[in-house]
C-alpha atoms as a PDB file:
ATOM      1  CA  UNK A   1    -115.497 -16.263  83.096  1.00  0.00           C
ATOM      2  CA  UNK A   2    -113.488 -19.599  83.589  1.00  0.00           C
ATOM      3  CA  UNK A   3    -115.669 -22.414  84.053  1.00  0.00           C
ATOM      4  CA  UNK A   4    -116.610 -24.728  87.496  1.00  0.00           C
ATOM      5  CA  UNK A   5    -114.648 -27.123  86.852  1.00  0.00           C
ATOM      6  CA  UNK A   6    -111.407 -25.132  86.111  1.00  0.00           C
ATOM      7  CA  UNK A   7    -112.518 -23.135  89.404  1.00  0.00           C
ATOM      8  CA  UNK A   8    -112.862 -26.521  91.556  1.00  0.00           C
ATOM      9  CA  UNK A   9    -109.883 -27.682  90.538  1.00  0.00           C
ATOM     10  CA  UNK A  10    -107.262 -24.775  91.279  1.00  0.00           C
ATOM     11  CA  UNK A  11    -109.329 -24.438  94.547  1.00  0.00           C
ATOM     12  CA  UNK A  12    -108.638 -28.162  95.408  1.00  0.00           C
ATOM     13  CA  UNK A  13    -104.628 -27.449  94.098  1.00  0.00           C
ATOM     14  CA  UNK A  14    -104.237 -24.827  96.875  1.00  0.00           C
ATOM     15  CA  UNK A  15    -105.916 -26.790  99.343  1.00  0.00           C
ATOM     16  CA  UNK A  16    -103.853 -29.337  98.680  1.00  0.00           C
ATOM     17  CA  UNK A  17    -100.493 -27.123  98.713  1.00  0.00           C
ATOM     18  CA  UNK A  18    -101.752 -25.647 101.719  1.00  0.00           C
ATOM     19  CA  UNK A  19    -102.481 -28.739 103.927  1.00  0.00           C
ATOM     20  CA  UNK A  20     -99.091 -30.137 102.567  1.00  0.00           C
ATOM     21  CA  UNK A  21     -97.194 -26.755 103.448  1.00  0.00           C
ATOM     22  CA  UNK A  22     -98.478 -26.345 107.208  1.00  0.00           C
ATOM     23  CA  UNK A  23     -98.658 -30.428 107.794  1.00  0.00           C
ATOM     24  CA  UNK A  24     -94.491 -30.332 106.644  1.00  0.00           C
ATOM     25  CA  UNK A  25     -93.007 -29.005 109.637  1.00  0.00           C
ATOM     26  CA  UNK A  26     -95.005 -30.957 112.078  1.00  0.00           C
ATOM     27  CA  UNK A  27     -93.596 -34.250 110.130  1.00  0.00           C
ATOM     28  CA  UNK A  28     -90.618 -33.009 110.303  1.00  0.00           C
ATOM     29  CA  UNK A  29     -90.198 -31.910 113.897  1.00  0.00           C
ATOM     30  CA  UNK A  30     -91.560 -35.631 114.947  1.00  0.00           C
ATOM     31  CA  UNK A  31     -88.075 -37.045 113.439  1.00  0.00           C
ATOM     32  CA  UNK A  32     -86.263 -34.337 115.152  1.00  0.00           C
ATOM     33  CA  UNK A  33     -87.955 -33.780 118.754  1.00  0.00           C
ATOM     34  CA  UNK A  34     -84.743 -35.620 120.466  1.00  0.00           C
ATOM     35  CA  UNK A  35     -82.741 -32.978 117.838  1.00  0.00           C
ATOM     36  CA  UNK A  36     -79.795 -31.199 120.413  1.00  0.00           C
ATOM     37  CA  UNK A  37     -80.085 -28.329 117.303  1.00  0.00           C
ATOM     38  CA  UNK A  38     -84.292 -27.692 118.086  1.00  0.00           C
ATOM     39  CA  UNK A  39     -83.374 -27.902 121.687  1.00  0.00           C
ATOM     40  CA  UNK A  40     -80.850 -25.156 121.124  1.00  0.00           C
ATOM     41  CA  UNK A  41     -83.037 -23.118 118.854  1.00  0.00           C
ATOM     42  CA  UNK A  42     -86.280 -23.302 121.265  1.00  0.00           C
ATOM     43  CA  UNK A  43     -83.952 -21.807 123.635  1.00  0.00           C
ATOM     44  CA  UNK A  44     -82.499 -19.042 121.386  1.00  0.00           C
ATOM     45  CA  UNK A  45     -84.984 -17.765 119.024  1.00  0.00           C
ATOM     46  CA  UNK A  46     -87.151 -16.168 121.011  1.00  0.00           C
ATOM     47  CA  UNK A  47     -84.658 -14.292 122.971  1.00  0.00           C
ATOM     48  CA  UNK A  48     -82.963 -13.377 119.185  1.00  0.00           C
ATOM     49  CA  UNK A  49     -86.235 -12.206 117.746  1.00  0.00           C
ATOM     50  CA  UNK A  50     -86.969 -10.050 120.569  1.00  0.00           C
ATOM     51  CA  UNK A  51     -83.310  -8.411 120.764  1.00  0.00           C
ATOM     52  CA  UNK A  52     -84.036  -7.617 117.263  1.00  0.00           C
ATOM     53  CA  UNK A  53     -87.148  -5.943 117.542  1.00  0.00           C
ATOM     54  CA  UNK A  54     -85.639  -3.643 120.867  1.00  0.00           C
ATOM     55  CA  UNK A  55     -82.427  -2.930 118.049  1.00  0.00           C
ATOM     56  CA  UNK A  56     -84.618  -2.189 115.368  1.00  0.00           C
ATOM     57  CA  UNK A  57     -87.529   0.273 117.753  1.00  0.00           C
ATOM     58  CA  UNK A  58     -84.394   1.501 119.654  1.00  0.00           C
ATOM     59  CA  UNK A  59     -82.450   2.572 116.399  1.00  0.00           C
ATOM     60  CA  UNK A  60     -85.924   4.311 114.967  1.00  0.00           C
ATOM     61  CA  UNK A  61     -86.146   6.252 118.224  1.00  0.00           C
ATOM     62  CA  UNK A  62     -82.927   7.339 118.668  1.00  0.00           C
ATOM     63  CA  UNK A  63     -82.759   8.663 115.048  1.00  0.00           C
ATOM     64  CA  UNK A  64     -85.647  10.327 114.813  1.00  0.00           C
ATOM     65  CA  UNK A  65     -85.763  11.994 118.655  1.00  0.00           C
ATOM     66  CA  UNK A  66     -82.434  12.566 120.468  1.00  0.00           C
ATOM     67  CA  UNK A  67     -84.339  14.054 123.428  1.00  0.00           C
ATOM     68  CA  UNK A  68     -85.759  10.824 123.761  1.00  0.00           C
ATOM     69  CA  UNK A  69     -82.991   8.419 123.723  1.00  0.00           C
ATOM     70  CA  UNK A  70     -82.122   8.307 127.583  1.00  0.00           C
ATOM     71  CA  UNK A  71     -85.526   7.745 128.394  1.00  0.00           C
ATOM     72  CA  UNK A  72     -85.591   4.496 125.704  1.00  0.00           C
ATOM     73  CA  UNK A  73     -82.973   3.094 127.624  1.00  0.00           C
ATOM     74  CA  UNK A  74     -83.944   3.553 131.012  1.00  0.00           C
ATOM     75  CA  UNK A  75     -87.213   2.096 129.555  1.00  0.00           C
ATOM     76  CA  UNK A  76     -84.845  -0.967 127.945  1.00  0.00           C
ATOM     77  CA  UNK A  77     -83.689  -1.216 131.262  1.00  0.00           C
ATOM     78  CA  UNK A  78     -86.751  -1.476 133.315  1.00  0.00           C
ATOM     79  CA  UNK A  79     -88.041  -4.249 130.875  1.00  0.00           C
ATOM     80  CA  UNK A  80     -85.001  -5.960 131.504  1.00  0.00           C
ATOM     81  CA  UNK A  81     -85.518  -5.572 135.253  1.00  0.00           C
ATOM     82  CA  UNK A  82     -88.928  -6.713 135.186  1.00  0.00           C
ATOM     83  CA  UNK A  83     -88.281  -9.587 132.694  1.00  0.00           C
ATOM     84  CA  UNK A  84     -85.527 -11.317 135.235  1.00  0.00           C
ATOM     85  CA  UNK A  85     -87.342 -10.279 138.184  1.00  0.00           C
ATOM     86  CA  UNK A  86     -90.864 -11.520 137.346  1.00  0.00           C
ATOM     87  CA  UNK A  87     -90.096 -15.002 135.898  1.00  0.00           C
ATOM     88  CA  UNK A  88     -89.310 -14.230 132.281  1.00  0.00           C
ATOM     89  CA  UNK A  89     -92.650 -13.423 132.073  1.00  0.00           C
ATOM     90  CA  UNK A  90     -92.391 -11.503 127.740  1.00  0.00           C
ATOM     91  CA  UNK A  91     -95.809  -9.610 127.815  1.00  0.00           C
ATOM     92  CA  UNK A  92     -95.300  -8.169 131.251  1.00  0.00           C
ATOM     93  CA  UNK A  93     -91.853  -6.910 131.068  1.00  0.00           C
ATOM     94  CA  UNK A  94     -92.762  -5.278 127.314  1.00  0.00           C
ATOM     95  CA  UNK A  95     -95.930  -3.609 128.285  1.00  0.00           C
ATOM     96  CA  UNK A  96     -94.336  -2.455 131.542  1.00  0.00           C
ATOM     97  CA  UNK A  97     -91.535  -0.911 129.622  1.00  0.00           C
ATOM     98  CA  UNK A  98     -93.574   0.300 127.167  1.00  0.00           C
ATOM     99  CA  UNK A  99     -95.892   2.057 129.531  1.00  0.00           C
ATOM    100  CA  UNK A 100     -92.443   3.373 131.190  1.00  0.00           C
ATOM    101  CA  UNK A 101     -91.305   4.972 128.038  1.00  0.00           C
ATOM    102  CA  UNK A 102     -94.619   6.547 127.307  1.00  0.00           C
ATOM    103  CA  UNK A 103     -94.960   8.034 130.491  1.00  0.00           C
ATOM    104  CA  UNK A 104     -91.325   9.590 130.667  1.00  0.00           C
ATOM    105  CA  UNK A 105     -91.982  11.195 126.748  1.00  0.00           C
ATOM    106  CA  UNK A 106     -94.936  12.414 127.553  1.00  0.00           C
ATOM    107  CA  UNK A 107     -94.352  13.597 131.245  1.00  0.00           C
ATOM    108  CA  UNK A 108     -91.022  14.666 131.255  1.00  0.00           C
END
């Protein structure tokens, strides 16, 4: 059994690494707020992330049931719909094109 004070101090080490670890980028983004590149990268992550996530559930669907594939991208499409016609609005558009592909598997 390691003693208190070998237990205090590796407990006061990760605190330490911790605070330093999630206080970084918040130092760092004050020097770079006027940054053209985070500008850019607010922008474009988001949209990347989420164009990686349809490639990655569309590719898992479409290998594993054929039958299904038309109906994943008439549900891609309706999210994309909704997306541009709702202001942009992320959790609508997925859960409506979620609930779109659901109901076409199951239904049709």
């Amino acid at each position: 059994m390691p003693s208190t004070s070998y237990v205090i101090t590796v407990l006061a080490i990760v605190f330490a690494l911790t605070f330093a670890l999630r206080a970084l980028p918040f130092a760092v983004l004050r020097t770079l707020r006027g940054s053209a590149l985070v500008r850019h990268l607010s922008v474009w992550m988001p949209v990347g992330i989420l164009a990686i996530l349809a490639v990655t559930a569309l590719h898992g669907t479409i290998t594993r049931d054929p039958h299904g594939t038309g109906y994943a991208l008439l549900a891609v499409a309706v999210t994309i719909g909704v997306h541009l016609a709702f202001g942009r609005r992320t959790i609508l558009s997925v859960g409506i094109g979620t609930a779109v592909y659901v109901v076409l598997l199951n239904t049709l």
